[in-house]
C-alpha atoms as a PDB file:
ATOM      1  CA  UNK A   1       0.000   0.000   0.000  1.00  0.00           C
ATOM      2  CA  UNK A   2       0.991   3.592  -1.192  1.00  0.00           C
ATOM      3  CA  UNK A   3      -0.059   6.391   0.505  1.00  0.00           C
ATOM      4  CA  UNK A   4       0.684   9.601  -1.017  1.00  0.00           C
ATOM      5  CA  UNK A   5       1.968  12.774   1.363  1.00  0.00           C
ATOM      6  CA  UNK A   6       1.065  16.330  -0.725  1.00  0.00           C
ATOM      7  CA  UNK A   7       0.541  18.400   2.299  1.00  0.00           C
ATOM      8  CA  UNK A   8       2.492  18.246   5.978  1.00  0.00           C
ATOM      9  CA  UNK A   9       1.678  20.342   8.577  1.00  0.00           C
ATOM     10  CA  UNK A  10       4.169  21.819  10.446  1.00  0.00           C
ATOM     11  CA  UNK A  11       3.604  23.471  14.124  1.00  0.00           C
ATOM     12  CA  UNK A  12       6.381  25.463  15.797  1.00  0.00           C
ATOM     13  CA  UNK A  13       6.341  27.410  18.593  1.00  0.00           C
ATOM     14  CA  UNK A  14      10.074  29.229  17.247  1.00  0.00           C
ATOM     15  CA  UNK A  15      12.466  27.071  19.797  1.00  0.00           C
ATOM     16  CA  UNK A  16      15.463  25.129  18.228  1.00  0.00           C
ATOM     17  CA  UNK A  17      13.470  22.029  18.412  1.00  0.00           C
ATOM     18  CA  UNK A  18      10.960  23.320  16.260  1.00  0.00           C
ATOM     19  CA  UNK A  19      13.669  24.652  13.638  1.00  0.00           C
ATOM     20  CA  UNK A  20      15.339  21.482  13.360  1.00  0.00           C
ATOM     21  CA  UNK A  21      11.722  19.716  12.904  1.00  0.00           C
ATOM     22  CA  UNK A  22      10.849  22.477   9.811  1.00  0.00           C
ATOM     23  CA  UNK A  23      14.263  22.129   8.298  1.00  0.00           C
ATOM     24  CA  UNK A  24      13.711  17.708   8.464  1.00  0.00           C
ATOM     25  CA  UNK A  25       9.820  19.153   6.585  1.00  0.00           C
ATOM     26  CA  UNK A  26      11.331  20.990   4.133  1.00  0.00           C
ATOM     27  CA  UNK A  27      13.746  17.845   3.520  1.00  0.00           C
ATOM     28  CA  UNK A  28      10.555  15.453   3.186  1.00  0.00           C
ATOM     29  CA  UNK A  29       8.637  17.961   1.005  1.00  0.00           C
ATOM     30  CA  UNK A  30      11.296  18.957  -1.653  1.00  0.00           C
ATOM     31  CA  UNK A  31      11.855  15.069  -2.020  1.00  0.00           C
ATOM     32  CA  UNK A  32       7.603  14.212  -2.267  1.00  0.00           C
ATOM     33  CA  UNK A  33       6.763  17.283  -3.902  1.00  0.00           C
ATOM     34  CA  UNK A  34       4.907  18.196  -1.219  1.00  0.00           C
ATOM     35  CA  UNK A  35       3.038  21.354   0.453  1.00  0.00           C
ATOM     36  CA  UNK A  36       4.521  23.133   3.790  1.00  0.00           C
ATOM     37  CA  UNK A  37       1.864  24.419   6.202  1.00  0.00           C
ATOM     38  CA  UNK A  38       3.628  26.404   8.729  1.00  0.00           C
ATOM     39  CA  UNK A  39       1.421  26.751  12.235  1.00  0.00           C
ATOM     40  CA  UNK A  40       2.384  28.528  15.421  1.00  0.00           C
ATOM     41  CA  UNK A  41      -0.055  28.396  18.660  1.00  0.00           C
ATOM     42  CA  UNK A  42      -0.600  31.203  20.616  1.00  0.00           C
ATOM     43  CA  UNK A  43      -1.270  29.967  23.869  1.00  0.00           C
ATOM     44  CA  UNK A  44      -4.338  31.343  25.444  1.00  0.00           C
ATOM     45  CA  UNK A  45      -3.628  31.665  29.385  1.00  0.00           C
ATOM     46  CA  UNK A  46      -6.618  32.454  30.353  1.00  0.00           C
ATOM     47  CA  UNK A  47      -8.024  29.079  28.230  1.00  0.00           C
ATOM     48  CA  UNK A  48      -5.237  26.745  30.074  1.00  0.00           C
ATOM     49  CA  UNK A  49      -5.551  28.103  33.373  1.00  0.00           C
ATOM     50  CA  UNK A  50      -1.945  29.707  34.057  1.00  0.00           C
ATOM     51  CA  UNK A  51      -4.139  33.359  34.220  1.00  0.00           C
ATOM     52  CA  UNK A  52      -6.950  33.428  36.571  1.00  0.00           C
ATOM     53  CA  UNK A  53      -9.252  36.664  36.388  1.00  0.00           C
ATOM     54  CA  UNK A  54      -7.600  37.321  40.311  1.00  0.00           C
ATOM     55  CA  UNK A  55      -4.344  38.223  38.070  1.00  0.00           C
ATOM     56  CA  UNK A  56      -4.520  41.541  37.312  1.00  0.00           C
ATOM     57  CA  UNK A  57      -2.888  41.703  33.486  1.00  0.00           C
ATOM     58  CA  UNK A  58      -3.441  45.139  31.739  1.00  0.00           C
ATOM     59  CA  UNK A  59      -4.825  44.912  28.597  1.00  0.00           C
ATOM     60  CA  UNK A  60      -4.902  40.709  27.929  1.00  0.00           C
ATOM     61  CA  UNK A  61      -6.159  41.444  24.113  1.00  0.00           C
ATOM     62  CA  UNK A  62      -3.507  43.384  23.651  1.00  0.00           C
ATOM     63  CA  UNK A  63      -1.139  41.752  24.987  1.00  0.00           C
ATOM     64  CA  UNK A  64      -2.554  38.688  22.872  1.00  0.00           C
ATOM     65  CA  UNK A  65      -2.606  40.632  19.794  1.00  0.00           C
ATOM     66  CA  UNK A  66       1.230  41.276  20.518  1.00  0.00           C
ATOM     67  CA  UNK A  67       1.977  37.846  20.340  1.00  0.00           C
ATOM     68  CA  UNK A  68       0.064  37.082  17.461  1.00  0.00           C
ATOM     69  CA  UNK A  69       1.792  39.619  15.672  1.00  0.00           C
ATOM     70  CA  UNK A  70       5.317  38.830  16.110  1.00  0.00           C
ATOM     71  CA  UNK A  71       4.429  35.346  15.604  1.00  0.00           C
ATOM     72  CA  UNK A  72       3.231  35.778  12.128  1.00  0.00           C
ATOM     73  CA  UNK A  73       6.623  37.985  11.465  1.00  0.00           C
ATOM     74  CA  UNK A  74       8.726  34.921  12.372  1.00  0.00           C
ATOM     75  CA  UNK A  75       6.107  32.712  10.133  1.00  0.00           C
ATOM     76  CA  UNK A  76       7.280  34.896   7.129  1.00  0.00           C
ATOM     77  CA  UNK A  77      10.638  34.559   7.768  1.00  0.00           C
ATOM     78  CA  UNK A  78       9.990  30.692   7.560  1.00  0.00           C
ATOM     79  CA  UNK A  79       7.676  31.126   4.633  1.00  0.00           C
ATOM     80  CA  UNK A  80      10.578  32.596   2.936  1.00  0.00           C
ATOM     81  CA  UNK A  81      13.080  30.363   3.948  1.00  0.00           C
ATOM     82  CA  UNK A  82      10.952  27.817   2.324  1.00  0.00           C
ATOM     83  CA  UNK A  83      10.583  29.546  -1.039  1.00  0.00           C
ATOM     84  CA  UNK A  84      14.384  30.192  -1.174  1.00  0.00           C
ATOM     85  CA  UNK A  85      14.431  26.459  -1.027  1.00  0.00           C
ATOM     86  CA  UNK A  86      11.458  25.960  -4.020  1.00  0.00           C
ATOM     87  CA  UNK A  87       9.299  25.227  -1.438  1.00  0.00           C
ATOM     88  CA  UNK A  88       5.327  26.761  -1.060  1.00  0.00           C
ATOM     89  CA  UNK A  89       4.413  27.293   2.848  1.00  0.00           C
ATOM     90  CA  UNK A  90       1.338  28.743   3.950  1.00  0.00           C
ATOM     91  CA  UNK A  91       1.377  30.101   7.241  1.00  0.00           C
ATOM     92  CA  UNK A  92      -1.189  30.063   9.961  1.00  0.00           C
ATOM     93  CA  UNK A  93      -1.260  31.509  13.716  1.00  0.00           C
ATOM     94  CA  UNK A  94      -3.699  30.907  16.087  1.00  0.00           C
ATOM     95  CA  UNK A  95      -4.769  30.517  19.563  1.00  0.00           C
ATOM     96  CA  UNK A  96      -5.737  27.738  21.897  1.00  0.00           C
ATOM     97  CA  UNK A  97      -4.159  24.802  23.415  1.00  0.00           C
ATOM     98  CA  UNK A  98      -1.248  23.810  21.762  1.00  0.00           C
ATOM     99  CA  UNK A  99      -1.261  20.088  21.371  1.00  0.00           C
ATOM    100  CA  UNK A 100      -5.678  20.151  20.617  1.00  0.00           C
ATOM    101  CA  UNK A 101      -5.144  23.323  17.730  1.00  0.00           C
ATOM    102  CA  UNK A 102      -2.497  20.819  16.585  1.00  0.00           C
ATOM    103  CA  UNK A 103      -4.559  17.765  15.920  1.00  0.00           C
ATOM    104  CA  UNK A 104      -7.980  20.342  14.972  1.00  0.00           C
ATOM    105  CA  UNK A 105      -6.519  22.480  12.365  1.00  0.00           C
ATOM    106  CA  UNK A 106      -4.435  18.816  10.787  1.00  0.00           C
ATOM    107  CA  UNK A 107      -7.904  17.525  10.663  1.00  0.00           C
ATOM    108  CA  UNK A 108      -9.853  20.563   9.036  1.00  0.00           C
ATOM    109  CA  UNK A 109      -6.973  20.665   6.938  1.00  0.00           C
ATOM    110  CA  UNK A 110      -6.632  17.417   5.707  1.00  0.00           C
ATOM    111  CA  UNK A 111      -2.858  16.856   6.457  1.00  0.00           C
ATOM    112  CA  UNK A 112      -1.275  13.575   5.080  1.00  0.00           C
ATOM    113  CA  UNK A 113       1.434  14.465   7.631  1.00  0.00           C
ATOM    114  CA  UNK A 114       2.639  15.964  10.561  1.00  0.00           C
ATOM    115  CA  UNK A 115       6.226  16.644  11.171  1.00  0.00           C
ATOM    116  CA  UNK A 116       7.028  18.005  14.783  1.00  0.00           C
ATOM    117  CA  UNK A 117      10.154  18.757  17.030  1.00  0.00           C
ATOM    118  CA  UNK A 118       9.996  17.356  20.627  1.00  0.00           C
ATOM    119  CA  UNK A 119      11.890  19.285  23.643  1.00  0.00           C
ATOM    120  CA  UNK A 120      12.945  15.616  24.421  1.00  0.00           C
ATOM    121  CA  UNK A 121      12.461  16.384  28.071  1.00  0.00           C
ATOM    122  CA  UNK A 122      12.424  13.138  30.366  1.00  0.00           C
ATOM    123  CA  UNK A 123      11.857  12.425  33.804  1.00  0.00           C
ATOM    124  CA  UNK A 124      10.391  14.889  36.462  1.00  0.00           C
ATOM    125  CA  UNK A 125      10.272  17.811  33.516  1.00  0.00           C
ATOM    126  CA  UNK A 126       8.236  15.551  31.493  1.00  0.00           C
ATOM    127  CA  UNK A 127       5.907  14.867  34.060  1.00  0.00           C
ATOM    128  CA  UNK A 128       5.449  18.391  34.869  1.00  0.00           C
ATOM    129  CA  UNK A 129       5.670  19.531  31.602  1.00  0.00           C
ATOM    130  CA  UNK A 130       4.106  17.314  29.611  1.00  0.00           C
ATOM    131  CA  UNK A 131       4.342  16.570  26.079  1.00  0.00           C
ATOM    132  CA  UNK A 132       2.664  18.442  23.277  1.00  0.00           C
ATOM    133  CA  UNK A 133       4.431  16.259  20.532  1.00  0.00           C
ATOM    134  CA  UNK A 134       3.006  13.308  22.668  1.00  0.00           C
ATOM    135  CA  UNK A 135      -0.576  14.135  23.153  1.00  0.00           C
ATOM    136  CA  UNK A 136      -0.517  15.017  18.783  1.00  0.00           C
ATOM    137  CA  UNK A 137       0.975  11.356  18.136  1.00  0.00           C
ATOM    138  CA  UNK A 138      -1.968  10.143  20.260  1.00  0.00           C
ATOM    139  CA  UNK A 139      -4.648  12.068  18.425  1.00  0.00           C
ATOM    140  CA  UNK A 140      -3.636  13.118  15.426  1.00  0.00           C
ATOM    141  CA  UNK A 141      -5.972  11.938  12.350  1.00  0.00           C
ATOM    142  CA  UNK A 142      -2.740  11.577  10.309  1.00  0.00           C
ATOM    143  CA  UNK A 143       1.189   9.903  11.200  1.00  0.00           C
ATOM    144  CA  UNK A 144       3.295  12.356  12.889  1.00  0.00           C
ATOM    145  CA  UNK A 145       6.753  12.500  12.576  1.00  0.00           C
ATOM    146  CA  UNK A 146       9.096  13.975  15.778  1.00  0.00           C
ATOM    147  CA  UNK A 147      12.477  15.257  14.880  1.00  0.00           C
ATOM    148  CA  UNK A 148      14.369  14.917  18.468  1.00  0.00           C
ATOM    149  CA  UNK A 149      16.142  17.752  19.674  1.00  0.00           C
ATOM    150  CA  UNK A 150      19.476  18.233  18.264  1.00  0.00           C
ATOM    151  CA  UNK A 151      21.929  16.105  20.466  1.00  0.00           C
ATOM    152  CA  UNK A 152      19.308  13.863  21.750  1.00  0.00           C
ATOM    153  CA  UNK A 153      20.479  11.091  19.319  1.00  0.00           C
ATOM    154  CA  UNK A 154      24.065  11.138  20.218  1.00  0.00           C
ATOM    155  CA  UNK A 155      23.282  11.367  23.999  1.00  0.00           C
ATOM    156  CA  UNK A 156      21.282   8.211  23.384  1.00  0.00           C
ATOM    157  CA  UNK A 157      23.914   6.723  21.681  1.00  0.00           C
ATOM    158  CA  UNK A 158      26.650   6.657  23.857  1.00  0.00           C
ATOM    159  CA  UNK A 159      24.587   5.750  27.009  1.00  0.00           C
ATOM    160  CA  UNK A 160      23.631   2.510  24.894  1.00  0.00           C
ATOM    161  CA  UNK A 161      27.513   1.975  23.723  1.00  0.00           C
ATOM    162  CA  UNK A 162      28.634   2.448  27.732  1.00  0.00           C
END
């Protein structure tokens, strides 16, 4: 069986991880042919429950709005880091909950593909932190591909060798 990948979605929130993940993308898609979809999550605090309305924060939709903003600035960058490379990108920022905005938009979207970076935390961070990259693998409509951080591979590969 042959599935064919045209269009992979690819979230980043900006962080080395995430760079490393678009550059691996851009990689898969010059090879397939395929479409970049570049999306960045703004997260809402006031949605995940870091703000409360007994923090006083002037102007939240501002504030918001500022985020927004400079995150669709660093999406054209991308975008045009993309076309140097022949690529086409669209770009997309939004807010909400990371890891759910993740797996909505690559269902509304209809995403053969999702490539994503991972922080490649472990232990007591992961617990606490969490795992966007995981909870997408677990509910994404389509395969999703994690790039590991950069250095993640070799650490792994010399604690096996010792």
């Amino acid at each position: 069986m042959t599935e064919t990948i045209t269009r992979i979605l690819v979230p980043v929130d900006f962080s080395p991880h995430a760079d490393r993940a678009f550059r691996y993308a851009a990689t898969l898609a010059r090879r397939l042919g395929a479409k970049l979809a570049l999306l960045h999550v703004v997260e809402d605090p006031f949605l995940t429950g870091a703000w409360t309305s007994e923090i006083y924060v002037p102007n939240v939709p501002e504030l918001l709005k500022n985020l927004v903003d400079a995150a669709e600035h660093q999406l054209v960058i991308l975008k045009e880091s993309a076309s140097a490379m022949g690529l086409t990108a669209e770009t997309t920022v939004t807010t909400g909950r990371p890891s759910q905005t993740i797996v909505d938009h690559a269902k509304d979207g209809g995403f053969d593909l999702i490539v994503m970076g991972t922080h490649g935390r472990t232990g007591l961070s992961h617990v606490v932190m969490g795992s966007i990259a995981e909870r997408v693998v677990r509910k994404a409509p389509c395969p999703v591909l994690t790039v590991k951080a950069a250095g993640a591979t070799e650490a792994n590969a010399r604690s096996a060798a010792a």
